[in-house]
Every structure is written in structure tokens, then in C-alpha cells.
C-alpha atoms as a PDB file:
ATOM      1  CA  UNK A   1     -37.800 -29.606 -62.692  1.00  0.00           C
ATOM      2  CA  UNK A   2     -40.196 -28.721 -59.888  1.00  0.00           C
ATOM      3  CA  UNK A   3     -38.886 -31.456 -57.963  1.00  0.00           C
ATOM      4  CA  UNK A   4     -35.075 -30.983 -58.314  1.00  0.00           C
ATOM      5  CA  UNK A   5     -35.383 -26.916 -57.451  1.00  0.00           C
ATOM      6  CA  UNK A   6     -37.186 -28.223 -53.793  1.00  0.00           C
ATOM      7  CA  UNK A   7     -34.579 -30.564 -53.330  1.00  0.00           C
ATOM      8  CA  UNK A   8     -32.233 -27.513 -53.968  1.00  0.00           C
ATOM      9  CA  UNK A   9     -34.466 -25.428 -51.388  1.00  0.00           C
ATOM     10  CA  UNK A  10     -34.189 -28.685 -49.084  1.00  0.00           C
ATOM     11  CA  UNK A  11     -30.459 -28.919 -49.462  1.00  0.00           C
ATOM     12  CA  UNK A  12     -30.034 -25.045 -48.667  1.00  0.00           C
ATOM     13  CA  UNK A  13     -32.157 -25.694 -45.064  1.00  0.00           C
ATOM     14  CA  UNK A  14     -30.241 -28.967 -44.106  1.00  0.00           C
ATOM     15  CA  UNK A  15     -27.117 -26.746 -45.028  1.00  0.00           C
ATOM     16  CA  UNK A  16     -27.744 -23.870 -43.296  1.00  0.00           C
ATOM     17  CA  UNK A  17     -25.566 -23.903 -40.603  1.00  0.00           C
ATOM     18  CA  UNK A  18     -22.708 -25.367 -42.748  1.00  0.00           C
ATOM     19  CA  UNK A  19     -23.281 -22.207 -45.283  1.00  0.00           C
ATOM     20  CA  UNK A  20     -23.292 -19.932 -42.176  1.00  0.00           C
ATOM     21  CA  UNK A  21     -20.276 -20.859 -41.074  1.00  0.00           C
ATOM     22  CA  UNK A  22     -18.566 -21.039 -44.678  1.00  0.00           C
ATOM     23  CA  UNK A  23     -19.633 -17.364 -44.897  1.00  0.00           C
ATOM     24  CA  UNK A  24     -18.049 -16.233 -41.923  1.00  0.00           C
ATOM     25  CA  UNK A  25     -14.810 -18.021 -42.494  1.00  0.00           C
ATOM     26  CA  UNK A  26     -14.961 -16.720 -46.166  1.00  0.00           C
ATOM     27  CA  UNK A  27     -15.424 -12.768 -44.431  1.00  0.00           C
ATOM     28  CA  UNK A  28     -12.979 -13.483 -41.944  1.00  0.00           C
ATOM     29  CA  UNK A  29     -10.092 -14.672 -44.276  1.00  0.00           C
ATOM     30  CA  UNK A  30     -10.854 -11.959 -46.388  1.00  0.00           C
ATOM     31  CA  UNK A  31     -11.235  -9.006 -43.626  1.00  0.00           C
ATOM     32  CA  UNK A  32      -8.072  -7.259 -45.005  1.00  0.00           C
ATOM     33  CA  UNK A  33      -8.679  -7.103 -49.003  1.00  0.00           C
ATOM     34  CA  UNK A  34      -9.917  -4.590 -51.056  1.00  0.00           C
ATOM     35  CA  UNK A  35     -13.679  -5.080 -52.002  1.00  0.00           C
ATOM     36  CA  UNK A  36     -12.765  -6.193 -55.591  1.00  0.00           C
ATOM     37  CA  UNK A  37     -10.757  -8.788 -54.170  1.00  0.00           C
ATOM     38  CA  UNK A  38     -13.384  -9.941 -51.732  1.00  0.00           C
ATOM     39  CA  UNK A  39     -15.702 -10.373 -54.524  1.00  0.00           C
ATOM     40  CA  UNK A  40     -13.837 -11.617 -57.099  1.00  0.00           C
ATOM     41  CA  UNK A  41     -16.016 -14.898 -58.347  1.00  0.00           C
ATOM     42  CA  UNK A  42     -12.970 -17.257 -58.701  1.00  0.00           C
ATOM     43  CA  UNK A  43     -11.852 -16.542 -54.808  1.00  0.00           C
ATOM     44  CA  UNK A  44     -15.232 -17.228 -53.890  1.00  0.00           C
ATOM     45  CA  UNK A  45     -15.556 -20.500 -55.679  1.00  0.00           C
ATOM     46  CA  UNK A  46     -12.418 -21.519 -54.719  1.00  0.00           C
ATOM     47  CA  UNK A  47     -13.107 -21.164 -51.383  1.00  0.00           C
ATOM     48  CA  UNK A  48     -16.337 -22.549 -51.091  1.00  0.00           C
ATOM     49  CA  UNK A  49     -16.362 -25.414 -53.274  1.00  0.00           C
ATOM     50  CA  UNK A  50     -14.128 -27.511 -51.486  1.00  0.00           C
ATOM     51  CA  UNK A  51     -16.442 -26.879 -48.062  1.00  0.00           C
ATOM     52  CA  UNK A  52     -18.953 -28.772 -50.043  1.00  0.00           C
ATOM     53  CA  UNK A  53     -17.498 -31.893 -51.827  1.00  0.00           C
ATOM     54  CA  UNK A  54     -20.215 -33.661 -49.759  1.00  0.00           C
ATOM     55  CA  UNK A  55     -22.734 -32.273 -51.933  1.00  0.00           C
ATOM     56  CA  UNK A  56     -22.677 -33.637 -56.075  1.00  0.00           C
ATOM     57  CA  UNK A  57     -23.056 -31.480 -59.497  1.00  0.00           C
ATOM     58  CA  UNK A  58     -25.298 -28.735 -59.747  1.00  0.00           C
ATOM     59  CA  UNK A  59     -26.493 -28.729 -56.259  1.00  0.00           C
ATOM     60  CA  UNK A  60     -23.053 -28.072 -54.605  1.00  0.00           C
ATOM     61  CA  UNK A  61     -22.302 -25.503 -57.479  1.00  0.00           C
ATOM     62  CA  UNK A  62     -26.120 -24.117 -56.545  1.00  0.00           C
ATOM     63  CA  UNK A  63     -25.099 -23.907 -52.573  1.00  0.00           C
ATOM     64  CA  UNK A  64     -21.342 -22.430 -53.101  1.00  0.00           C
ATOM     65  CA  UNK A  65     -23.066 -19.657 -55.304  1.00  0.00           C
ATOM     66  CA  UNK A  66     -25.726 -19.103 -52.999  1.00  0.00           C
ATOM     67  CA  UNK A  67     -22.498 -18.507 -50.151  1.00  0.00           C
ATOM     68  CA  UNK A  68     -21.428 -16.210 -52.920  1.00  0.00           C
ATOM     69  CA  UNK A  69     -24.514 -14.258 -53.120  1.00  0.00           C
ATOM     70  CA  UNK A  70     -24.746 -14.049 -48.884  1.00  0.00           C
ATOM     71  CA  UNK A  71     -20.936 -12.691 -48.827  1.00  0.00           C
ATOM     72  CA  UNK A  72     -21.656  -9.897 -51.957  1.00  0.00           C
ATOM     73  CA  UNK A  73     -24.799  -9.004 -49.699  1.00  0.00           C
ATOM     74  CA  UNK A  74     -22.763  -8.676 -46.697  1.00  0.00           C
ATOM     75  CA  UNK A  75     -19.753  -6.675 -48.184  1.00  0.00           C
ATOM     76  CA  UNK A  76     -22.460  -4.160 -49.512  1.00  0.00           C
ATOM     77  CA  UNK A  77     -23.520  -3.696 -46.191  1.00  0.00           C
ATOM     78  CA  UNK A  78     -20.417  -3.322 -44.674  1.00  0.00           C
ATOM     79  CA  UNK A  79     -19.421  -0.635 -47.470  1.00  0.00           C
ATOM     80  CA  UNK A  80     -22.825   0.973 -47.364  1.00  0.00           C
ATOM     81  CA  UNK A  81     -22.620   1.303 -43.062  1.00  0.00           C
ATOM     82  CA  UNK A  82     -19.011   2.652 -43.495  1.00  0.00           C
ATOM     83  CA  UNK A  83     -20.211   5.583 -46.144  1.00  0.00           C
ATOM     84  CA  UNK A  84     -20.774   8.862 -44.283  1.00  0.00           C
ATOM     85  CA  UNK A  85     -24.528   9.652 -44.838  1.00  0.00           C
ATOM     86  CA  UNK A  86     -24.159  12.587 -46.781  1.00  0.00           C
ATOM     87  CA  UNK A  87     -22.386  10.910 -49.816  1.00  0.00           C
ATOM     88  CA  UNK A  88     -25.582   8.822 -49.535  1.00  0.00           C
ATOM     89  CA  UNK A  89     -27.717  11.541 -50.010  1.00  0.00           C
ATOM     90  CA  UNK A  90     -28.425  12.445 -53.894  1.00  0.00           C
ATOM     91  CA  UNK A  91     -31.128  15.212 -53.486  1.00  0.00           C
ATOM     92  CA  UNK A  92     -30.980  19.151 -53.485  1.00  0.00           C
ATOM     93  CA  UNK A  93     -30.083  20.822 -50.839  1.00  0.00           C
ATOM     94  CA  UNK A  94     -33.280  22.422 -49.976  1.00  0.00           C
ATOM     95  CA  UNK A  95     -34.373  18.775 -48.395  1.00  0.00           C
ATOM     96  CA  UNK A  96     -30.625  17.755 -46.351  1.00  0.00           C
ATOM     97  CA  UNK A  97     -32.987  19.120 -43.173  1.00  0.00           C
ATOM     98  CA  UNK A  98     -35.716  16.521 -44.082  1.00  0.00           C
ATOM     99  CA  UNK A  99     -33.381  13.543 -44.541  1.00  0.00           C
ATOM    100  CA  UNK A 100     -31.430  14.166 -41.432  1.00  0.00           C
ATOM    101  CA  UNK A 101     -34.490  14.217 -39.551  1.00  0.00           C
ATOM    102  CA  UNK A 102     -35.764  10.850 -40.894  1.00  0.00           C
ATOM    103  CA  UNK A 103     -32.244   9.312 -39.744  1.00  0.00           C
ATOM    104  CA  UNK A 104     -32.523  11.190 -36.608  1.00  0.00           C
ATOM    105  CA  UNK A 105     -35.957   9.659 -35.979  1.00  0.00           C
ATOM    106  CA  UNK A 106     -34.922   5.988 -37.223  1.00  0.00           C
ATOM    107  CA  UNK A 107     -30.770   5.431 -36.776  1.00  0.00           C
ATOM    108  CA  UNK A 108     -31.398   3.359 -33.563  1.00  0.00           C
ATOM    109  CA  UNK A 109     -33.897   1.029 -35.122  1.00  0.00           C
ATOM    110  CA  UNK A 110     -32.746  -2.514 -34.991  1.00  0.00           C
ATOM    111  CA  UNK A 111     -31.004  -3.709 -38.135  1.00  0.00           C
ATOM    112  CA  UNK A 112     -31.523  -0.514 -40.002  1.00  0.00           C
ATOM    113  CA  UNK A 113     -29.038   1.052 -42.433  1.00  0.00           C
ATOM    114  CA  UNK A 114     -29.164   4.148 -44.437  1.00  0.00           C
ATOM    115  CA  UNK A 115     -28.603   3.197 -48.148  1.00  0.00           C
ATOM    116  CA  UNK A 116     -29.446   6.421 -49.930  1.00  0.00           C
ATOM    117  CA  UNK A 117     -31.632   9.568 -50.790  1.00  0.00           C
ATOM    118  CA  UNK A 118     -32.855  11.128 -53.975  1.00  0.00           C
ATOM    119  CA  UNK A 119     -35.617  12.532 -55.691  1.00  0.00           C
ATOM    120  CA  UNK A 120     -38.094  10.313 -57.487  1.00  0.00           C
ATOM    121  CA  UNK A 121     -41.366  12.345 -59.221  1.00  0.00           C
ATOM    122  CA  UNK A 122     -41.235  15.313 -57.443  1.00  0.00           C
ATOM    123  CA  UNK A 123     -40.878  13.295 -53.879  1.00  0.00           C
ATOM    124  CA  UNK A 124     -38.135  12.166 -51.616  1.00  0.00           C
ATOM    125  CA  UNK A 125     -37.111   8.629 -52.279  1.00  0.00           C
ATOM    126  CA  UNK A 126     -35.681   6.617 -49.422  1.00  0.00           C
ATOM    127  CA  UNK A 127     -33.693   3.837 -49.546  1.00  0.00           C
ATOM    128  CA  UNK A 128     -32.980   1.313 -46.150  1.00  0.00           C
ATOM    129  CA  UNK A 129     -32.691  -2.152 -44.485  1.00  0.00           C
ATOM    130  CA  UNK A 130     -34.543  -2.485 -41.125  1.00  0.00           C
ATOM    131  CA  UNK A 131     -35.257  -5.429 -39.240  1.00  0.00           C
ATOM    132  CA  UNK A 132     -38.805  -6.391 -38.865  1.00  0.00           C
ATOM    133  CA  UNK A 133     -38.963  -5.186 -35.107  1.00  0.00           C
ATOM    134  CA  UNK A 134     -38.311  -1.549 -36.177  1.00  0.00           C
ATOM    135  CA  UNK A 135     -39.933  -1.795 -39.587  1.00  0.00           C
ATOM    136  CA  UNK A 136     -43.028   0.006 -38.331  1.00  0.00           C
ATOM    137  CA  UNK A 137     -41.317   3.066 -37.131  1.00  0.00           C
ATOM    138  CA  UNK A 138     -39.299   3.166 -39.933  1.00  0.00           C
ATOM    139  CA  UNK A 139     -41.693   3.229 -42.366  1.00  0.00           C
ATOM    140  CA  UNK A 140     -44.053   5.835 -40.302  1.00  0.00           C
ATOM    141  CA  UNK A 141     -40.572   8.405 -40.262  1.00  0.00           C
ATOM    142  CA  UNK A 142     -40.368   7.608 -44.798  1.00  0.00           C
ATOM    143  CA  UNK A 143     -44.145   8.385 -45.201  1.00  0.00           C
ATOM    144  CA  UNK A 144     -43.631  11.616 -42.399  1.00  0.00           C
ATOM    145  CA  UNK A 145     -40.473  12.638 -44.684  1.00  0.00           C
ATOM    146  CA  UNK A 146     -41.600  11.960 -47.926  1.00  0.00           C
ATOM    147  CA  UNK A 147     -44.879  13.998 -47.284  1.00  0.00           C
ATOM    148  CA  UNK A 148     -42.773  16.849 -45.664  1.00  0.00           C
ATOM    149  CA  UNK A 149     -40.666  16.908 -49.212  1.00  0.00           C
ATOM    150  CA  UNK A 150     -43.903  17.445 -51.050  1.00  0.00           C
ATOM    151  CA  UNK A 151     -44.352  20.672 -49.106  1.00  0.00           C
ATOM    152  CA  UNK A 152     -40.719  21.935 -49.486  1.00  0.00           C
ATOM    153  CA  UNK A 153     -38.360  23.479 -52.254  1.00  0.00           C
ATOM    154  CA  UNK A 154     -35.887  21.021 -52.880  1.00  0.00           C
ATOM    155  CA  UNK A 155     -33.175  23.831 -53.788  1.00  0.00           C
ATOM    156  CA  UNK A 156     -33.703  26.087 -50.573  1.00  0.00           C
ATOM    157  CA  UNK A 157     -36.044  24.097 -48.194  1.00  0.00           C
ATOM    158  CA  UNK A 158     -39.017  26.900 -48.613  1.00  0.00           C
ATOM    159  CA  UNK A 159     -42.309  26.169 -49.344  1.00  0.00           C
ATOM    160  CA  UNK A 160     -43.027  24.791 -52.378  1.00  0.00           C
ATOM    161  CA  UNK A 161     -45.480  22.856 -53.946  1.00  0.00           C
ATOM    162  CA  UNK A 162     -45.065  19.830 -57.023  1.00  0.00           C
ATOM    163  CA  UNK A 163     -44.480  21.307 -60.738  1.00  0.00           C
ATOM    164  CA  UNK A 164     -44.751  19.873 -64.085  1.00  0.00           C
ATOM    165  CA  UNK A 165     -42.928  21.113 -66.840  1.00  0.00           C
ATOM    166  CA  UNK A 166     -41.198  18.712 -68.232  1.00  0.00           C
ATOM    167  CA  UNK A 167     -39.390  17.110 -65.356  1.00  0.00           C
ATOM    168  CA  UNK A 168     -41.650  16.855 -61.914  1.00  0.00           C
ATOM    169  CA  UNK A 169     -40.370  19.029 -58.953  1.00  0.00           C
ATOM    170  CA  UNK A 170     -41.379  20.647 -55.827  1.00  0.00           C
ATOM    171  CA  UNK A 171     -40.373  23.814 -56.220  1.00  0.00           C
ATOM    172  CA  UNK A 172     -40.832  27.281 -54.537  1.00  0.00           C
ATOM    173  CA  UNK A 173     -42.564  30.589 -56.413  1.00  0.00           C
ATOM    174  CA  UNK A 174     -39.090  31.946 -56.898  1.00  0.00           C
ATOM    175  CA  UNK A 175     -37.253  28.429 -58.348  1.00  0.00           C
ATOM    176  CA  UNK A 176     -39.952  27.486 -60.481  1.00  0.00           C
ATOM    177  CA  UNK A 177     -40.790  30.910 -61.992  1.00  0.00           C
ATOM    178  CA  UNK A 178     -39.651  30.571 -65.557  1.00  0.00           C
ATOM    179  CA  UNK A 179     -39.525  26.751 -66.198  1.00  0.00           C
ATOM    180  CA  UNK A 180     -41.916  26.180 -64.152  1.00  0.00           C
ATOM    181  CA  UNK A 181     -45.337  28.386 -64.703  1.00  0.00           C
ATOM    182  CA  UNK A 182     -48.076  26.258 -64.473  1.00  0.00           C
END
């Protein structure tokens, strides 16, 4: 089994440039369809089987799905990249400021794209692609943004500190009083 996945992992390399080219004949043809259409599984296979007949059984079944997998990866980003930020952006109000500065700080990063904001245990929770040249700065502006959202209401952008009380927030005096007493 060991042996027939490397040969798989082999295949993929010696195919690579075959597979790159599949996949942006396969995004081309496609451009003007809907996304279901563009990801429907039987399009896909039927386009990409044929583009390797070369290859026999599960290995050319293994390559056309992994052509799949790099064209539902690419739609995603192109659907993601079109989205306007702010229906991205799943948090309160009270930390809009804070998000828009980490974008602010990290939108002309190479590769990078904004895939979404939220709260996750009482924190801001960002979610992005970046290429490995601007991966440093990027992740210098999350830990800047996520500690700044630790420090401020997310329903008004005030001061605030974490609360427990059932769910965990950072809340100001004024939004936590009564839920939030601790």
C-alpha cells in the first residue's frame, strides 16, 4: 500500500505541468457559469478524465480528482476575493475598527486574502491565505489585533476586559453588568 500511494505522489510530480494546464483550461471553459455549475463533480470528471487516458485505473481517477480538488480550491478563492470584506466579518460591532486595521496593515501582502472574522473565546479570530513572503507581517498584524480585541468591548469598541458567565466575552462595565458580574 505504501508503495502504490508514492507511486501516486510520483505520478502527481511527473504530472504537474499536465494537471496545471488541465486546471486552467477547466477555469477557463468554465469562466462564465454559476459556481454550482463549475463544481458540479460530473463536469469535472468529464472534463478531466479524458486529459488523462495516458494514465490506468485508480491512478488517473486519483490525478483527475486531485484537478478537482485544485479547481474547488481556486473557485473558493475567487468567490472569497470577490466578497466585500464586511460580509466577511462575523463579530460585534464594537471590534469593525480592529479588523479594518489588521486589513489595512496586511491587504498588500503578497498572496494574502481576507477569508473572515469572528469571535472565538472571548478573542478575535482571523481567518487568511498569505504567501510565505508576507507571512511574517501577517501574522505580527493577527497577534497585534487579536491582543487589541482582548482589551475592547466587542459591542461598542470601549474598554473591556474577558468575562465568564456562561459564554466568554470581552465586554465593557456597562455590557457585562447583569450577565456578566464576575
Amino acid at each position: 500500500m505504501i508503495e502504490f500511494v508514492e507511486n501516486l505522489h510520483a505520478t502527481r510530480r511527473a504530472e504537474a505541468d499536465r494537471i496545471a494546464a488541465a486546471v486552467a483550461d477547466y477555469l477557463a471553459e468554465t469562466a462564465g457559469l454559476d459556481k454550482a455549475d463549475r463544481l458540479s463533480l460530473e463536469r469535472r470528471q468529464e472534463f478531466f478524465r479524458p486529459r488523462f487516458a495516458h494514465l490506468e485505473g485508480k491512478t488517473r481517477i486519483w490525478i483527475a480528482s486531485q484537478c478537482g480538488f485544485e479547481v474547488s480550491r481556486r473557485i473558493h478563492r475567487e468567490f472569497l476575493a470577490a466578497l466585500p470584506d464586511d460580509d466577511k466579518i462575523s463579530s460585534e460591532e464594537g471590534w469593525n475598527s480592529i479588523v479594518h486595521q489588521f486589513l489595512d496593515a496586511v491587504r498588500d501582502q503578497p498572496g494574502f486574502l481576507f477569508k473572515s472574522a469572528g469571535e472565538k473565546w472571548s478573542a478575535l479570530e482571523l481567518r487568511y491565505d498569505c504567501d510565505p513572503a508576507g507571512l511574517e507581517a501577517c501574522r505580527a498584524a493577527d497577534k497585534e489585533a487579536v491582543e487589541a480585541s482582548q482589551r475592547t468591548c466587542e459591542k461598542c469598541g470601549q474598554p473591556g476586559r474577558p468575562r465568564t458567565g456562561g459564554w466568554r466575552k470581552t465586554l465593557c462595565d456597562d455590557h457585562a453588568r447583569g450577565r456578566y458580574d464576575d
